[in-house]
Protein backbone atom coordinates (compact mmCIF):
# COMPACT_ATOMS: atom_id res chain seq x y z
CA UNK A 1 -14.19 -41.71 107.91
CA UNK A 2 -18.05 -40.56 107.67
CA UNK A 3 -18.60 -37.19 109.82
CA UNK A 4 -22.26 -37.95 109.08
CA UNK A 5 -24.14 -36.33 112.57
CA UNK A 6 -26.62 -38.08 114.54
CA UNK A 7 -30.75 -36.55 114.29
CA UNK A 8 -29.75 -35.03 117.90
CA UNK A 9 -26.94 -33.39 116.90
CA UNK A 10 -28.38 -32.52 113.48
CA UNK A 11 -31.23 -30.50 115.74
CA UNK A 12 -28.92 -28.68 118.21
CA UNK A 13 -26.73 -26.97 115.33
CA UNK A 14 -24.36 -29.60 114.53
CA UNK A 15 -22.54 -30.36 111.13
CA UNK A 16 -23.12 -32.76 108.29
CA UNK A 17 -20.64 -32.99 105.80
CA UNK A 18 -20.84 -35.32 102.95
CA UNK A 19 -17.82 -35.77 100.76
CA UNK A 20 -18.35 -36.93 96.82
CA UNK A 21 -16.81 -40.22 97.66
CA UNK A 22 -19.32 -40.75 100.90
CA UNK A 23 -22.16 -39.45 98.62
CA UNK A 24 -20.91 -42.41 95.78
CA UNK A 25 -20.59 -44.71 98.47
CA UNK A 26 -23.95 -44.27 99.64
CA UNK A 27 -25.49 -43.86 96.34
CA UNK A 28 -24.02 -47.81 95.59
CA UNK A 29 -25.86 -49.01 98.45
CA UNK A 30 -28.90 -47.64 97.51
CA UNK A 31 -28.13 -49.54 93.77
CA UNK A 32 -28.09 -52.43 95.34
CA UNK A 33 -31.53 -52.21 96.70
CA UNK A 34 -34.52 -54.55 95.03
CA UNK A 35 -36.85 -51.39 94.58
CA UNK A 36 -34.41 -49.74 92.36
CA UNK A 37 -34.57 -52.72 89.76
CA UNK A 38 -38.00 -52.99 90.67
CA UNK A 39 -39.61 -49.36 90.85
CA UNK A 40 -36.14 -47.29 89.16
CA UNK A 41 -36.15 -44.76 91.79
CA UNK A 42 -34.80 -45.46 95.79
CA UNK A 43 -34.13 -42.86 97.99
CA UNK A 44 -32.80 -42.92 101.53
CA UNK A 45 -33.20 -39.91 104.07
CA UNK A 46 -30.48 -38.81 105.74
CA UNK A 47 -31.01 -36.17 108.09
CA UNK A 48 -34.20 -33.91 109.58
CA UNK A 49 -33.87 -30.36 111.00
CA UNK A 50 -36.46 -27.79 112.06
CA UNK A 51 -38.43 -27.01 108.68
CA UNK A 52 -36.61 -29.46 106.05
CA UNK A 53 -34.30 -32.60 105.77
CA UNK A 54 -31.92 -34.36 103.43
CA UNK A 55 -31.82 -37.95 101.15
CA UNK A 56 -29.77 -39.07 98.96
CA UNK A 57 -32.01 -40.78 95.72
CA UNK A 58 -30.92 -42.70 92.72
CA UNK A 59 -32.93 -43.34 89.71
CA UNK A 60 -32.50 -45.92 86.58
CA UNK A 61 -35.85 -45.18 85.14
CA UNK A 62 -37.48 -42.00 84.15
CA UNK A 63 -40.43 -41.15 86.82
CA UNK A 64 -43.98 -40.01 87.20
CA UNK A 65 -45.01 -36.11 87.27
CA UNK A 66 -45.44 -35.27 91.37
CA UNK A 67 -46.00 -32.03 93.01
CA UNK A 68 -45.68 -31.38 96.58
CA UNK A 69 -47.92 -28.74 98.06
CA UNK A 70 -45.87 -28.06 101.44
CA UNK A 71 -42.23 -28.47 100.33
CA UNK A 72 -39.90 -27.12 97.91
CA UNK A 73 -37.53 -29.73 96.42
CA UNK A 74 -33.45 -28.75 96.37
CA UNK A 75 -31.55 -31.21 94.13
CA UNK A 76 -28.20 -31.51 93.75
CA UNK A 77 -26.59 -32.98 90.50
CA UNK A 78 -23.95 -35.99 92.10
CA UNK A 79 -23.91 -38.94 89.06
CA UNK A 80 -25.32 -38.79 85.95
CA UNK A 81 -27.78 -36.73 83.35
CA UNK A 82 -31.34 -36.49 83.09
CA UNK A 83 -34.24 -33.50 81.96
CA UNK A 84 -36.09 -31.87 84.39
CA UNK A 85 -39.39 -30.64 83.41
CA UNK A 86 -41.05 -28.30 85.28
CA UNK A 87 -44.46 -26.44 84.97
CA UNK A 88 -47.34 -27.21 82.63
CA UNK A 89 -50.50 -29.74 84.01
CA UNK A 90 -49.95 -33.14 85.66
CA UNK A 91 -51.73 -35.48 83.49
CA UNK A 92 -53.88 -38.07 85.56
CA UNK A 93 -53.21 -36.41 88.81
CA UNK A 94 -53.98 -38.29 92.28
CA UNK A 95 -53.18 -36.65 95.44
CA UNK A 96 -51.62 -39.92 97.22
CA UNK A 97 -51.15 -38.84 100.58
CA UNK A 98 -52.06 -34.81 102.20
CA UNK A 99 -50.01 -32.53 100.25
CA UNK A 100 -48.55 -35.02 97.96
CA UNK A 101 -49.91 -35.50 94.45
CA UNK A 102 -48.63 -37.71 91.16
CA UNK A 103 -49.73 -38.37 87.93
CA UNK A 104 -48.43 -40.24 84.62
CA UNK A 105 -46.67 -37.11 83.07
CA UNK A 106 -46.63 -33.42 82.48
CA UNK A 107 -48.31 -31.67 79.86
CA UNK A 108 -46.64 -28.57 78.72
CA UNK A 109 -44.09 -27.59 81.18
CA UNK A 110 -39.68 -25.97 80.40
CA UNK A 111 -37.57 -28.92 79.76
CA UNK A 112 -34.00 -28.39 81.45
CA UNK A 113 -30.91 -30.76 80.69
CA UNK A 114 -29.09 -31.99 84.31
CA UNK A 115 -25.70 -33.05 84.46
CA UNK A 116 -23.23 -33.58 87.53
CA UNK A 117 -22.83 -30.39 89.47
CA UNK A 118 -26.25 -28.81 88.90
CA UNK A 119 -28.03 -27.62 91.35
CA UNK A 120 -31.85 -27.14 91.07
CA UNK A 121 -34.62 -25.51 93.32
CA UNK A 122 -38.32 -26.23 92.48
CA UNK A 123 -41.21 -24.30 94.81
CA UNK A 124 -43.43 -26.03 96.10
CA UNK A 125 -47.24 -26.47 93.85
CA UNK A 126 -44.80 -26.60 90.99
CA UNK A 127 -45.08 -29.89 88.83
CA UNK A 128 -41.91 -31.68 88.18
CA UNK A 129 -40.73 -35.04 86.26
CA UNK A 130 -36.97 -36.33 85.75
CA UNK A 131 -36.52 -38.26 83.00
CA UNK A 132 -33.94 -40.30 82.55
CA UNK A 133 -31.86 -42.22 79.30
CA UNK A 134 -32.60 -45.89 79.51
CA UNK A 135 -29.11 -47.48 80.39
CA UNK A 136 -28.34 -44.39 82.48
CA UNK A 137 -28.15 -43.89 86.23
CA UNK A 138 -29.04 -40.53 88.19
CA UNK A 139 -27.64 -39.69 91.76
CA UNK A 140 -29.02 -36.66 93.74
CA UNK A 141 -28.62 -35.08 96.83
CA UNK A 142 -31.96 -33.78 97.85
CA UNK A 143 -32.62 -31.00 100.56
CA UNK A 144 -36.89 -31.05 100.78
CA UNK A 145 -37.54 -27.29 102.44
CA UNK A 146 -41.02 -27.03 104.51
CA UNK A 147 -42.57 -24.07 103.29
């Protein structure tokens, strides 16, 4: 039984709670899902509050460099292992919508290893790319903080 909240109730103070077998649950949905064998990343939201809200993403491929200038990124290790790098230059930045830019990769940067159970915060205007084995799947709870 899901004791997932409803966006009302999520505003007034109420409770989400997502057990490891909802969050694997979820996460196989989202596998199923034509952008992930198209794109390698999908990612659903779950939940907004005053000043930040939840998703649950899955990736297969490794991803582009992105920085967000107005929220700080929370991840939480469910499924899998990638590297985390963090820092250095975005190479071939674009700013793709207000606040939001991307590029190819990151130049320079502190290269972390992730593994199920981790639990990650990156500040916002901080440059960040997962990378991920080829073969390998990566789950992750994500809580995106409105700085």
């Amino acid at each position: 039984m899901g004791l997932i909240a409803t966006g009302a109730m999520a505003q007034s103070g109420g409770v989400n709670h997502y057990s490891a077998a909802e969050l694997q649950q979820m996460a196989q949905k989202l596998e199923q899902k034509e952008s992930l064998r198209k794109d390698g990343s999908v990612g659903e939201n779950l939940e907004k509050y005053p000043g930040h809200f939840t998703m649950l993403a899955v990736r297969n491929t490794s991803g582009g460099a992105e920085l967000h200038q107005h929220f700080s990124d929370i991840f939480f290790v469910v499924e899998g292992n990638a590297t985390l790098t963090t820092g250095g230059t975005i190479v071939n930045s674009t700013t793709v919508k207000p606040g939001e830019i991307r590029g190819e990769s990151i130049q320079g940067g502190v290269h972390q290893k992730l593994g199920k159970g981790d639990v990650v915060h990156i500040s916002s205007n901080t440059p960040h790319q997962l990378s991920i084995a080829k073969g390998s799947n990566f789950v992750y709870f994500v809580v995106k903080v409105k700085e």
